[in-house]
C-alpha atoms as a PDB file:
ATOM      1  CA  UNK A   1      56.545 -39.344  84.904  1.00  0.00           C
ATOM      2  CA  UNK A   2      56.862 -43.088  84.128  1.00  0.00           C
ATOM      3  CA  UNK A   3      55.515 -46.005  85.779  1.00  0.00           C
ATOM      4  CA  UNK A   4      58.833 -47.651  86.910  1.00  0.00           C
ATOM      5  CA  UNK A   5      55.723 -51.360  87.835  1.00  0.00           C
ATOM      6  CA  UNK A   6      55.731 -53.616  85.065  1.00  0.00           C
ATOM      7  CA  UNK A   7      53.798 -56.554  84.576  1.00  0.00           C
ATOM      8  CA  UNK A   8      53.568 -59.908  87.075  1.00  0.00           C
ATOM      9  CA  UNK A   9      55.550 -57.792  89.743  1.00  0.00           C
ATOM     10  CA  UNK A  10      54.202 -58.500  92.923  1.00  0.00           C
ATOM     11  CA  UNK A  11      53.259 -55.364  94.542  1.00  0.00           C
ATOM     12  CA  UNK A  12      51.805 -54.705  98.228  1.00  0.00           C
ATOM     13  CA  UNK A  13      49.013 -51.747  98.223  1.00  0.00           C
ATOM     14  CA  UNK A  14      49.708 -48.886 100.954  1.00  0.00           C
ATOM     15  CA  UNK A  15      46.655 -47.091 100.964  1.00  0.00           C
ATOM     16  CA  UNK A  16      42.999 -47.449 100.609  1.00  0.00           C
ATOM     17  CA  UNK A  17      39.896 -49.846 101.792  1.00  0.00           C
ATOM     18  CA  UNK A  18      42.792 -53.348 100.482  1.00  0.00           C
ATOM     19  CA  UNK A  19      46.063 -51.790 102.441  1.00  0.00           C
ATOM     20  CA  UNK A  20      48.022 -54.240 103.448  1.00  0.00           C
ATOM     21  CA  UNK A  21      47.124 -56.912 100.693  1.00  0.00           C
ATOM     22  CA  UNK A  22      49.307 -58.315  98.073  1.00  0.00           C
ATOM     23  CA  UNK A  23      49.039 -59.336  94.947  1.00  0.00           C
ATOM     24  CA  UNK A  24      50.249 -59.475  90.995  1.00  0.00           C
ATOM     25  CA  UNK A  25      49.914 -56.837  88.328  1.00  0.00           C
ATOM     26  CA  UNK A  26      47.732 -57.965  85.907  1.00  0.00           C
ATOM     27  CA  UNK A  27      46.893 -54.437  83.850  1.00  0.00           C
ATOM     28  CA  UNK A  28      48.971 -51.133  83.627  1.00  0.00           C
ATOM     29  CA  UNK A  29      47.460 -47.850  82.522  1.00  0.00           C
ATOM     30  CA  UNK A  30      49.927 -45.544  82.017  1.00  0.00           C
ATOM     31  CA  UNK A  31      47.780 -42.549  80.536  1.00  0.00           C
ATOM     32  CA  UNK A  32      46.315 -42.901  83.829  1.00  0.00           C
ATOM     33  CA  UNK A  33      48.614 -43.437  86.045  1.00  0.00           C
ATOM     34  CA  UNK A  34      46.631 -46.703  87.018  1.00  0.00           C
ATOM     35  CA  UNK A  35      47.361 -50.453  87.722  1.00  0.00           C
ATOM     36  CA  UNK A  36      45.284 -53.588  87.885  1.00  0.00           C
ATOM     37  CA  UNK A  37      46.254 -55.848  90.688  1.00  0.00           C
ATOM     38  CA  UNK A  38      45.098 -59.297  91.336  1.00  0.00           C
ATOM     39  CA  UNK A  39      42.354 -59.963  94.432  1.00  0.00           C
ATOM     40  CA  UNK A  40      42.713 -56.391  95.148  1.00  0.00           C
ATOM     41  CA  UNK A  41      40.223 -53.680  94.527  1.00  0.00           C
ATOM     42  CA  UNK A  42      37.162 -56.152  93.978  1.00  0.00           C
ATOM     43  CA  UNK A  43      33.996 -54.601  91.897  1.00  0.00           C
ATOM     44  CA  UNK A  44      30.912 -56.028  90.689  1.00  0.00           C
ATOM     45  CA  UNK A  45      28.910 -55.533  87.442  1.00  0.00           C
ATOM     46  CA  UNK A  46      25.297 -55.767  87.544  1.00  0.00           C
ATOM     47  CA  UNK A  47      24.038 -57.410  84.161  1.00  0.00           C
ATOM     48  CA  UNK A  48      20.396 -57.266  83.105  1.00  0.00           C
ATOM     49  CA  UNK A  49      18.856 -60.471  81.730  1.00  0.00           C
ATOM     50  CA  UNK A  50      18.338 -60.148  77.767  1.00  0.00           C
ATOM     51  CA  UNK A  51      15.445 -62.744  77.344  1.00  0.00           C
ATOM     52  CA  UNK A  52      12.544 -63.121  79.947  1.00  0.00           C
ATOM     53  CA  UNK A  53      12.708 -65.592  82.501  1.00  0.00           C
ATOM     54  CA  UNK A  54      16.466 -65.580  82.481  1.00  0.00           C
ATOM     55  CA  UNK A  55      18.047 -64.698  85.016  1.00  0.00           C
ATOM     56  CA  UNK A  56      20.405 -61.764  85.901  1.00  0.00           C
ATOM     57  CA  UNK A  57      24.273 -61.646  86.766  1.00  0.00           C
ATOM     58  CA  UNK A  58      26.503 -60.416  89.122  1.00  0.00           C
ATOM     59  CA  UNK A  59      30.068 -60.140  87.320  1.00  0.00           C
ATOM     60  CA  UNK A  60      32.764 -59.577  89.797  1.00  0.00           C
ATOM     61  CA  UNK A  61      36.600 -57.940  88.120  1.00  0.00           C
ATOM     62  CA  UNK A  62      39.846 -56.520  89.746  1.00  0.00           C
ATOM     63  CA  UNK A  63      39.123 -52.727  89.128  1.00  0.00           C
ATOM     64  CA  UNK A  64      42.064 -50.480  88.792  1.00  0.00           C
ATOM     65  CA  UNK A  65      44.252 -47.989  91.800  1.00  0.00           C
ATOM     66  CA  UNK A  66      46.301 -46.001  91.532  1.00  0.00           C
ATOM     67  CA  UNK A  67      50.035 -46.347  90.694  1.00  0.00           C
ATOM     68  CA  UNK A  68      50.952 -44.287  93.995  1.00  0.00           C
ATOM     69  CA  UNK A  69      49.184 -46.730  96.392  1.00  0.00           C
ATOM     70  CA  UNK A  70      51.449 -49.948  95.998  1.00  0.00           C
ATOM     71  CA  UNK A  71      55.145 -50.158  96.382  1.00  0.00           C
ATOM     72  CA  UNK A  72      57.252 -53.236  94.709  1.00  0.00           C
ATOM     73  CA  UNK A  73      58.116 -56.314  96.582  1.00  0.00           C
ATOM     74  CA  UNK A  74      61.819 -57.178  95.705  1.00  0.00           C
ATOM     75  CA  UNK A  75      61.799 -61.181  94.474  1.00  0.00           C
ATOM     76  CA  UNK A  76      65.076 -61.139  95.916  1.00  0.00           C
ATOM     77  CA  UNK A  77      64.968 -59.672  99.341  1.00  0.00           C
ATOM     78  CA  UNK A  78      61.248 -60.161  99.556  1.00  0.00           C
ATOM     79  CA  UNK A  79      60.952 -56.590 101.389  1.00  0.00           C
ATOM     80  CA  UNK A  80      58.902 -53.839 100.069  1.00  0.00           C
ATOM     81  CA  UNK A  81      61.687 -51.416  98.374  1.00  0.00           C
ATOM     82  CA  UNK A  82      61.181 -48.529  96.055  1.00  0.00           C
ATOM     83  CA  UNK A  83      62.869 -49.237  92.334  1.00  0.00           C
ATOM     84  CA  UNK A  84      66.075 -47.263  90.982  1.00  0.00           C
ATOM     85  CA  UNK A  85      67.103 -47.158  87.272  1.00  0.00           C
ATOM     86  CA  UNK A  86      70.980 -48.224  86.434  1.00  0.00           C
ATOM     87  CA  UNK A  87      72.309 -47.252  82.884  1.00  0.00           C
ATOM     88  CA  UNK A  88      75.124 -49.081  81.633  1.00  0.00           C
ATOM     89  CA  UNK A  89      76.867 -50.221  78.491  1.00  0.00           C
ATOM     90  CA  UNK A  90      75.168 -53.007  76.514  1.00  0.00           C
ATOM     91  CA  UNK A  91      77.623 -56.185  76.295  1.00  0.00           C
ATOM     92  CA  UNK A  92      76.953 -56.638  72.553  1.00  0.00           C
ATOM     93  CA  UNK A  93      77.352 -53.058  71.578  1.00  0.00           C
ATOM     94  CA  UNK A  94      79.102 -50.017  73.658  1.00  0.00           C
ATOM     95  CA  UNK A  95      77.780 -47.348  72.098  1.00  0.00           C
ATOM     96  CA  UNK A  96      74.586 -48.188  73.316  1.00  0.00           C
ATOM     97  CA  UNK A  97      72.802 -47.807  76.808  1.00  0.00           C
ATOM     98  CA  UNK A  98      71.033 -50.196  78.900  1.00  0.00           C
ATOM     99  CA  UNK A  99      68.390 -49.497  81.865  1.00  0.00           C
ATOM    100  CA  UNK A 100      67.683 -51.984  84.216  1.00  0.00           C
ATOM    101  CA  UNK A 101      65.564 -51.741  87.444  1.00  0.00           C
ATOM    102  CA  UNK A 102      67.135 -52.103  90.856  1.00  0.00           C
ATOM    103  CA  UNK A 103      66.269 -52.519  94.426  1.00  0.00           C
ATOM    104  CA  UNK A 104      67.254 -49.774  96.365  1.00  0.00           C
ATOM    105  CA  UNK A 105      67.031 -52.002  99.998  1.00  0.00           C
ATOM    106  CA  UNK A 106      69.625 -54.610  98.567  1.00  0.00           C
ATOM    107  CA  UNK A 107      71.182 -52.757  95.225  1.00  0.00           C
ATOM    108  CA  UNK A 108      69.859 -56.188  93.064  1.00  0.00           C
ATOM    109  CA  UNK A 109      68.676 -55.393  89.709  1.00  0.00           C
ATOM    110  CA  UNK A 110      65.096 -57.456  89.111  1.00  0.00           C
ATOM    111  CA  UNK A 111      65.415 -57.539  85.497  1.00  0.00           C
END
């Protein structure tokens, strides 16, 4: 199964210690079925000081949910809506296909 999110959607999470937040997808990890959303799923990374004397850090990143636990917003509606595919003709050449996203709340395609 394909991830039908792509990148800089704006996505709200449905599950989990961030539901209800939204945010934009910064990383998508298909393999896993994984995506990276900004201010959402905040972790920190302990670094140990290399020289003495120096201090430590604390490195804080967006770590990654899963694909299941956020549903599109639609830029055009601005609801959250799950995404159809459309094929159609290309306009430049009929024999091939095009697939487009669509909202399936207002029928718009996003892209």
């Amino acid at each position: 199964m394909t991830i039908k999110i792509k990148l800089n959607d704006k996505v709200k999470v449905t599950s989990g210690k961030d539901k209800g937040k939204t945010g934009k997808v910064i990383q998508i990890m298909p393999e896993d079925n994984k995506v990276v959303v900004e201010g959402v799923n905040i972790m920190y990374k302990h670094i140990k000081s290399r020289q003495r004397g120096e201090k430590g850090q604390r490195v804080q990143f967006n770590g990654p949910i899963n694909a299941s636990n956020v549903v599109v917003i639609c830029p055009k509606c601005n609801k959250e809506s799950r995404l159809g595919v459309k094929v159609s003709e290309s306009p430049s050449d009929p024999k091939k296909t095009q697939k487009a996203r669509f909202c399936k709340k207002c029928n718009e395609v996003i892209d």
